[in-house]
Protein backbone atom coordinates (compact mmCIF):
# COMPACT_ATOMS: atom_id res chain seq x y z
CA UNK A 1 -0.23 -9.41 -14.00
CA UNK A 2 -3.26 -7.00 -14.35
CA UNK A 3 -5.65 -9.93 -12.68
CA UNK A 4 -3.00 -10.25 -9.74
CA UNK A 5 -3.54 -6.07 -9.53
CA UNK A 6 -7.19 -6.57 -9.25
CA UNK A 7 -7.25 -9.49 -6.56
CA UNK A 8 -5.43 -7.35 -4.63
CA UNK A 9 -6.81 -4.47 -4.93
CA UNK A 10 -10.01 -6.41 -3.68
CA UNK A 11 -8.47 -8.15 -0.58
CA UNK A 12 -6.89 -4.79 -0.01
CA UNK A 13 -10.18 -3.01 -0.26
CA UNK A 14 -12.51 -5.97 1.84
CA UNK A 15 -9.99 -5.73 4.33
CA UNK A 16 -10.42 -2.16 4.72
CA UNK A 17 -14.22 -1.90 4.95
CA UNK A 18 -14.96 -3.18 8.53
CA UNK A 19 -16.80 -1.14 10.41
CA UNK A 20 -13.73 0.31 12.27
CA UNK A 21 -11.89 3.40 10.32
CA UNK A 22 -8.75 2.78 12.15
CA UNK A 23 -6.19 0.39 11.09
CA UNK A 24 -6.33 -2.96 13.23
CA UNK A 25 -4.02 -6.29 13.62
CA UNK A 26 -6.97 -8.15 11.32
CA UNK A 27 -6.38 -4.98 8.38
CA UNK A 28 -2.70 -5.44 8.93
CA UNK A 29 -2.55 -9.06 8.32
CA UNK A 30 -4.67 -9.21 5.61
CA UNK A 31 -2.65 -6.28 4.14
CA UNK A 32 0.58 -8.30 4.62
CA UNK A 33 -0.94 -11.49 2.96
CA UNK A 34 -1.71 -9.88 0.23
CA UNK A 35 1.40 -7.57 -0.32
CA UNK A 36 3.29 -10.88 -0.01
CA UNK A 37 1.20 -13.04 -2.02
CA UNK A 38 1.59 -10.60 -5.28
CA UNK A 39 4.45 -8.41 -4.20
CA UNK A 40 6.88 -11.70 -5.12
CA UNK A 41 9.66 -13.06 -3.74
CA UNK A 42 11.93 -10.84 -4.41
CA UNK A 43 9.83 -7.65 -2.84
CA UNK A 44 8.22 -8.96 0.30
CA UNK A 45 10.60 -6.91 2.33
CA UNK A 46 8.28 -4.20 1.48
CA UNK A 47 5.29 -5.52 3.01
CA UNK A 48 6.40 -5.39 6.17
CA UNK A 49 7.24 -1.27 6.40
CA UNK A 50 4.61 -0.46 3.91
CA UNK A 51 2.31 -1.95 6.67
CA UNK A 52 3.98 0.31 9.26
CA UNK A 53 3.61 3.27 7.36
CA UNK A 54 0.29 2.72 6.84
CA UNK A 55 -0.90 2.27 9.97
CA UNK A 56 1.61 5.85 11.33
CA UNK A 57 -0.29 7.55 8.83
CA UNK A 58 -3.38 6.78 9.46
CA UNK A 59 -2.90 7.46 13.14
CA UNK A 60 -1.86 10.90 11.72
CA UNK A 61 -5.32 11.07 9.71
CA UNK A 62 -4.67 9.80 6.47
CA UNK A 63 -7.23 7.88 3.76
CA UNK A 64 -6.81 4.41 4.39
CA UNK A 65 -8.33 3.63 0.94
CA UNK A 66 -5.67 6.12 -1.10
CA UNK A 67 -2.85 4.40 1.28
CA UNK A 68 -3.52 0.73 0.26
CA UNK A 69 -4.22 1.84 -3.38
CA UNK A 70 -0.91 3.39 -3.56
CA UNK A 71 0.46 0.86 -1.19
CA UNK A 72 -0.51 -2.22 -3.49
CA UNK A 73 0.96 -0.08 -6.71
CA UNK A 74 4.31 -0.17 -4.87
CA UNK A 75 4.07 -3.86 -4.47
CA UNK A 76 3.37 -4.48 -7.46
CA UNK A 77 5.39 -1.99 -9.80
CA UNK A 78 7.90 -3.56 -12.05
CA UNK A 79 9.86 -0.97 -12.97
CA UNK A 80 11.58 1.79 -11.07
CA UNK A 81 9.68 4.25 -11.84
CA UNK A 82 5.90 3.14 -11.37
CA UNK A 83 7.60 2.19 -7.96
CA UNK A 84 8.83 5.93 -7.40
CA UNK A 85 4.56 7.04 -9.09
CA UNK A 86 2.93 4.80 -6.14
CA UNK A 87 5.50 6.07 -3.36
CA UNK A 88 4.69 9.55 -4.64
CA UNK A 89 1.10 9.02 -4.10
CA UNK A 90 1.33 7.06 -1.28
CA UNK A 91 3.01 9.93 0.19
CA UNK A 92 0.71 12.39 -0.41
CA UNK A 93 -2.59 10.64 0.86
């Protein structure tokens, strides 16, 4: 599980270091085929507004890095409460 963390974190991270700050269609889908790669079956349907939120905030100014860190530990919690951690700290980047 820890490995799966890491390889996204990575694709997360290459995706986000383009030359453009701003949140494109190529960040998005590479976001989403990652989320939904390691998020599992049973949590894709969080890819899809954890992509949406990302992109709002960082339209509103926010660090794309400390959104798809806190995005990817939201995909990837198992337990209720890591889930609630990463949404915390997603929501405060």
């Amino acid at each position: 599980m820890r490995l799966k963390a890491v390889v996204l974190t990575l694709i997360i991270i290459a995706s986000s270091c383009g030359t453009s700050p701003e949140w494109d269609e190529s960040h998005k889908t590479n976001f989403l085929r990652a989320c939904r790669r390691e998020a599992g079956y049973e949590k894709q349907d969080l890819c899809t507004p954890l992509a949406a939120e990302i992109e709002d905030k960082i339209k509103l100014g926010a660090s794309k890095s400390c959104l798809l860190f806190a995005a990817n530990d939201i995909a990837i919690a198992v337990e209720p409460d890591q889930r609630e951690q990463a949404r915390q700290q997603f929501d405060s980047c």
